[in-house]
N, C-alpha and C. Protein backbone atom coordinates (compact mmCIF):
# COMPACT_ATOMS: atom_id res chain seq x y z
N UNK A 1 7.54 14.13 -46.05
CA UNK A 1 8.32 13.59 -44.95
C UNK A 1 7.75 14.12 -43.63
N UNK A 2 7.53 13.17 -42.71
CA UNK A 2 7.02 13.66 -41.26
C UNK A 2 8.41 14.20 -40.04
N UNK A 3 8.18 14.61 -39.20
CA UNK A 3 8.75 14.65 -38.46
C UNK A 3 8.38 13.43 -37.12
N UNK A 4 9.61 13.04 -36.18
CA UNK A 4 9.30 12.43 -35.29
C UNK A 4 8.82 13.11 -34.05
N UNK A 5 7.94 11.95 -33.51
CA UNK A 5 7.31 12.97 -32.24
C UNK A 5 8.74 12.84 -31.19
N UNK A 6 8.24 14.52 -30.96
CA UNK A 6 9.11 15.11 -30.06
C UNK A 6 8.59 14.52 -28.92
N UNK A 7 9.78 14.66 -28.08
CA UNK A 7 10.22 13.99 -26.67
C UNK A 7 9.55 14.66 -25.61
N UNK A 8 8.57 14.02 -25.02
CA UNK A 8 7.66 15.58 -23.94
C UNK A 8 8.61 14.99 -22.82
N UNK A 9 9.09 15.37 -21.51
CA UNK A 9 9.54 15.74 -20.40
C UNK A 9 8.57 15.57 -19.56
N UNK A 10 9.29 14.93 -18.54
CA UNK A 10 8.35 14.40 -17.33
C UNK A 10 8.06 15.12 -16.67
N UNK A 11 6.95 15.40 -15.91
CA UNK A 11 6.62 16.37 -14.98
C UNK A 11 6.12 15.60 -13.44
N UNK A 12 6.74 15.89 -12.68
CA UNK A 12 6.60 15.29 -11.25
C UNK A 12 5.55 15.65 -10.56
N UNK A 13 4.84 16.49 -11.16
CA UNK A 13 3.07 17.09 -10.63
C UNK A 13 2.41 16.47 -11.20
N UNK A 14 2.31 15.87 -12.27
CA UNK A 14 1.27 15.47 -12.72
C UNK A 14 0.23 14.24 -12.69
N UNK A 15 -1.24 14.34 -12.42
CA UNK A 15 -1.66 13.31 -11.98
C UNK A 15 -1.92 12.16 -12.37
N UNK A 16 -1.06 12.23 -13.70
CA UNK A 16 -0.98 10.61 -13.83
C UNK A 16 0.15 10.03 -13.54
N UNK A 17 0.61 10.40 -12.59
CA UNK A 17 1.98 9.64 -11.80
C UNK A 17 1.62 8.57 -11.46
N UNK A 18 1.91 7.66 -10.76
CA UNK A 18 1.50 6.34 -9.91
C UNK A 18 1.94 7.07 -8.58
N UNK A 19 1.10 6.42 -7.42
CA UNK A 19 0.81 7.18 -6.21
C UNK A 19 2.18 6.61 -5.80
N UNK A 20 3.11 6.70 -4.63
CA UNK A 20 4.33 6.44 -4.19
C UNK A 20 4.20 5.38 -3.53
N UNK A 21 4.91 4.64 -3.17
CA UNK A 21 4.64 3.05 -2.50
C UNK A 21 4.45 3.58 -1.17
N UNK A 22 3.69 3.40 -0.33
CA UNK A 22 3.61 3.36 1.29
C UNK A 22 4.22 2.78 2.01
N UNK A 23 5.18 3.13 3.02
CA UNK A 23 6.14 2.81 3.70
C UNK A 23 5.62 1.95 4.64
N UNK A 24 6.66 1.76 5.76
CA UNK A 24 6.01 0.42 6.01
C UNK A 24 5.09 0.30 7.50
N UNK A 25 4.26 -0.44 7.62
CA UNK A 25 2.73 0.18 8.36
C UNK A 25 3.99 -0.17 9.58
N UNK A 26 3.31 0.69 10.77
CA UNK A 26 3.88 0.99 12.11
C UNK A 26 3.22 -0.08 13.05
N UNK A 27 4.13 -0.14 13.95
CA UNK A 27 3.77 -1.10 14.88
C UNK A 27 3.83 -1.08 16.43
N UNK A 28 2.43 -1.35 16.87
CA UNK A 28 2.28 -0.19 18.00
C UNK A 28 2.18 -1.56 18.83
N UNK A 29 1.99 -1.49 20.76
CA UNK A 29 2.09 -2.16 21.51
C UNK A 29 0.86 -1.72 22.39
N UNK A 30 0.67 -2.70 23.39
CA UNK A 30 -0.31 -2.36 24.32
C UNK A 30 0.50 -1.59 25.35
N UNK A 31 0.07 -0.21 25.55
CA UNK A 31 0.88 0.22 26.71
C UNK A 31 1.38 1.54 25.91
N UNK A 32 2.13 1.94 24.66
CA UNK A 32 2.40 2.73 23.92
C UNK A 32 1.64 3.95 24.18
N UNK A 33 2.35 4.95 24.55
CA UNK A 33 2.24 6.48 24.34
C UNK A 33 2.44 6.87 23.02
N UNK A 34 0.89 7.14 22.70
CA UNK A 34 1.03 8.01 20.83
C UNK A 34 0.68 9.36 21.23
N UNK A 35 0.46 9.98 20.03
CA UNK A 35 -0.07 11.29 19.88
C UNK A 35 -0.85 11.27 18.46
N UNK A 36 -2.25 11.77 18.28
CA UNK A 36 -2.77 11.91 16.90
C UNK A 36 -3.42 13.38 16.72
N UNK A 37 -3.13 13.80 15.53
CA UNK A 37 -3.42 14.69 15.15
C UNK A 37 -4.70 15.61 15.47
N UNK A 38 -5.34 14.92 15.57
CA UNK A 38 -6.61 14.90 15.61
C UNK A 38 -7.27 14.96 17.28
N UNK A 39 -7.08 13.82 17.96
CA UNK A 39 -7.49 13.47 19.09
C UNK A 39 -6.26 13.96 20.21
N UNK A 40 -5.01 14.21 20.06
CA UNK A 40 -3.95 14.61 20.74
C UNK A 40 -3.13 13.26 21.49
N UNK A 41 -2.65 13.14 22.53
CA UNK A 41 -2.27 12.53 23.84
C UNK A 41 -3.24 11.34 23.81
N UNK A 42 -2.58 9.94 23.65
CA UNK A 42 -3.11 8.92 23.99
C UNK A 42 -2.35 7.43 24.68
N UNK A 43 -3.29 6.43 25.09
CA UNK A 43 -2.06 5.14 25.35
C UNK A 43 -2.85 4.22 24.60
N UNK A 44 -2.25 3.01 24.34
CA UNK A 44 -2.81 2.07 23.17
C UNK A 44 -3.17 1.19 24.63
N UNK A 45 -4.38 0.79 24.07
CA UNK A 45 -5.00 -0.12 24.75
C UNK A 45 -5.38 -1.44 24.19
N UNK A 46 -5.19 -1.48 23.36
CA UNK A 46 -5.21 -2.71 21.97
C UNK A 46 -5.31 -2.42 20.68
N UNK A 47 -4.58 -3.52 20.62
CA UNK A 47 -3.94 -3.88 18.92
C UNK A 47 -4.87 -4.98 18.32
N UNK A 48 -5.44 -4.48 17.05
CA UNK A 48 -5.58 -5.78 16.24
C UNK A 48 -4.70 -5.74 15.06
N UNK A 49 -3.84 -6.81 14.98
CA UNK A 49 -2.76 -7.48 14.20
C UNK A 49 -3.21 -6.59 12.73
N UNK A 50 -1.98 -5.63 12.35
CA UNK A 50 -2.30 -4.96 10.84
C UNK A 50 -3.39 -4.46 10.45
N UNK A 51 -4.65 -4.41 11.18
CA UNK A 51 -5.93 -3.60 11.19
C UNK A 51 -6.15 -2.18 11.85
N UNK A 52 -6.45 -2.33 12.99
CA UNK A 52 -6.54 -1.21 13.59
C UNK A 52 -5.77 -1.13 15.36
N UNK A 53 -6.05 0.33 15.70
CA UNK A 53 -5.47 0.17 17.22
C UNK A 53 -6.75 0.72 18.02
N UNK A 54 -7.00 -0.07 19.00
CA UNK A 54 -7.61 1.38 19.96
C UNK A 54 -6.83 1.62 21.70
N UNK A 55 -7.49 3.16 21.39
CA UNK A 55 -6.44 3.95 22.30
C UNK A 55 -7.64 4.86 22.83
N UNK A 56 -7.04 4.83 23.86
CA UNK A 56 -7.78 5.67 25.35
C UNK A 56 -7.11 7.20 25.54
N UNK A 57 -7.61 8.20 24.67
CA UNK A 57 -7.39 9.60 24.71
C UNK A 57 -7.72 10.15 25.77
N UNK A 58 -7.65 9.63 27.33
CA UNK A 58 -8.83 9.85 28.53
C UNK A 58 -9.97 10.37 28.40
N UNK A 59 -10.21 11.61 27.54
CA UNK A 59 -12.09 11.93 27.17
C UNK A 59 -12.45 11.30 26.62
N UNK A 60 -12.23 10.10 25.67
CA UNK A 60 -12.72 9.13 24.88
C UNK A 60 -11.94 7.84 24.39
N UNK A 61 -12.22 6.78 23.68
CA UNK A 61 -11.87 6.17 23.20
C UNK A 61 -12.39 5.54 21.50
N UNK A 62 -10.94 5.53 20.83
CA UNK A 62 -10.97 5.65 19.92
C UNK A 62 -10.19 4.35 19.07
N UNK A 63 -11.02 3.50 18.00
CA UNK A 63 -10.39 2.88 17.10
C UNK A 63 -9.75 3.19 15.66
N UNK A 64 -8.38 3.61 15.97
CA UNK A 64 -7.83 3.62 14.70
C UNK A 64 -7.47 3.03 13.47
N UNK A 65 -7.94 2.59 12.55
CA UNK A 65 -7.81 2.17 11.68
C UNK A 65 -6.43 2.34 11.06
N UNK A 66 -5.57 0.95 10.35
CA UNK A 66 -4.00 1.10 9.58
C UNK A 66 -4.30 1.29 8.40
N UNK A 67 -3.73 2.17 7.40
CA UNK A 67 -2.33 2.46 7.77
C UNK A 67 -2.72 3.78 8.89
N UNK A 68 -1.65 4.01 9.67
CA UNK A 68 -1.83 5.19 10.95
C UNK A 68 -0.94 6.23 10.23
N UNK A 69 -1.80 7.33 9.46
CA UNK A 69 -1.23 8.47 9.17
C UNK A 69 -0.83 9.33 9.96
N UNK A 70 -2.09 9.44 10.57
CA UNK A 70 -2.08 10.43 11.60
C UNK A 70 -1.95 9.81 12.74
N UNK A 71 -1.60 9.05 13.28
CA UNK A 71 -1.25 8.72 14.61
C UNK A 71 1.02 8.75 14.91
N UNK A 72 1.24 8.95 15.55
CA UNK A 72 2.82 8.53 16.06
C UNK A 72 2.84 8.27 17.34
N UNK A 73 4.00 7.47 17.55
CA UNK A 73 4.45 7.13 18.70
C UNK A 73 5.54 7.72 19.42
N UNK A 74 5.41 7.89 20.70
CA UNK A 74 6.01 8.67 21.49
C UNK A 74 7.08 8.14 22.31
């Protein structure tokens, strides 16, 4: 006689989870005061529709690519 396989317990670390659904992409304006991690203090200077943003950090300018992890709005 066998025994049945025992019941293993889920573990919430482990990497065969499925990654978490991504919330929902942000939506920035021309004119918008962000801040990014990275680059600091910026204003959006254009939007392309669900792609990317670019924004004028005054020492540079920069195209951000969506989803915007690291970028927020201010």
């Amino acid at each position: 006689m066998t025994k049945p396989p025992a019941h293993r317990r889920h573990l919430p670390t482990s990497p065969f989870n499925a990654p978490p659904a991504p919330g929902p992409v942000q939506k920035f304006d021309v004119g918008d005061r962000v801040a990014h991690d990275r680059y600091g203090l910026g204003r959006v200077i254009g939007v392309e529709e669900d792609i990317a943003v670019l924004v004028d950090f005054a020492t540079r300018q920069e195209r951000i690519p969506g989803p915007y992890t690291k970028l927020t709005k201010l």
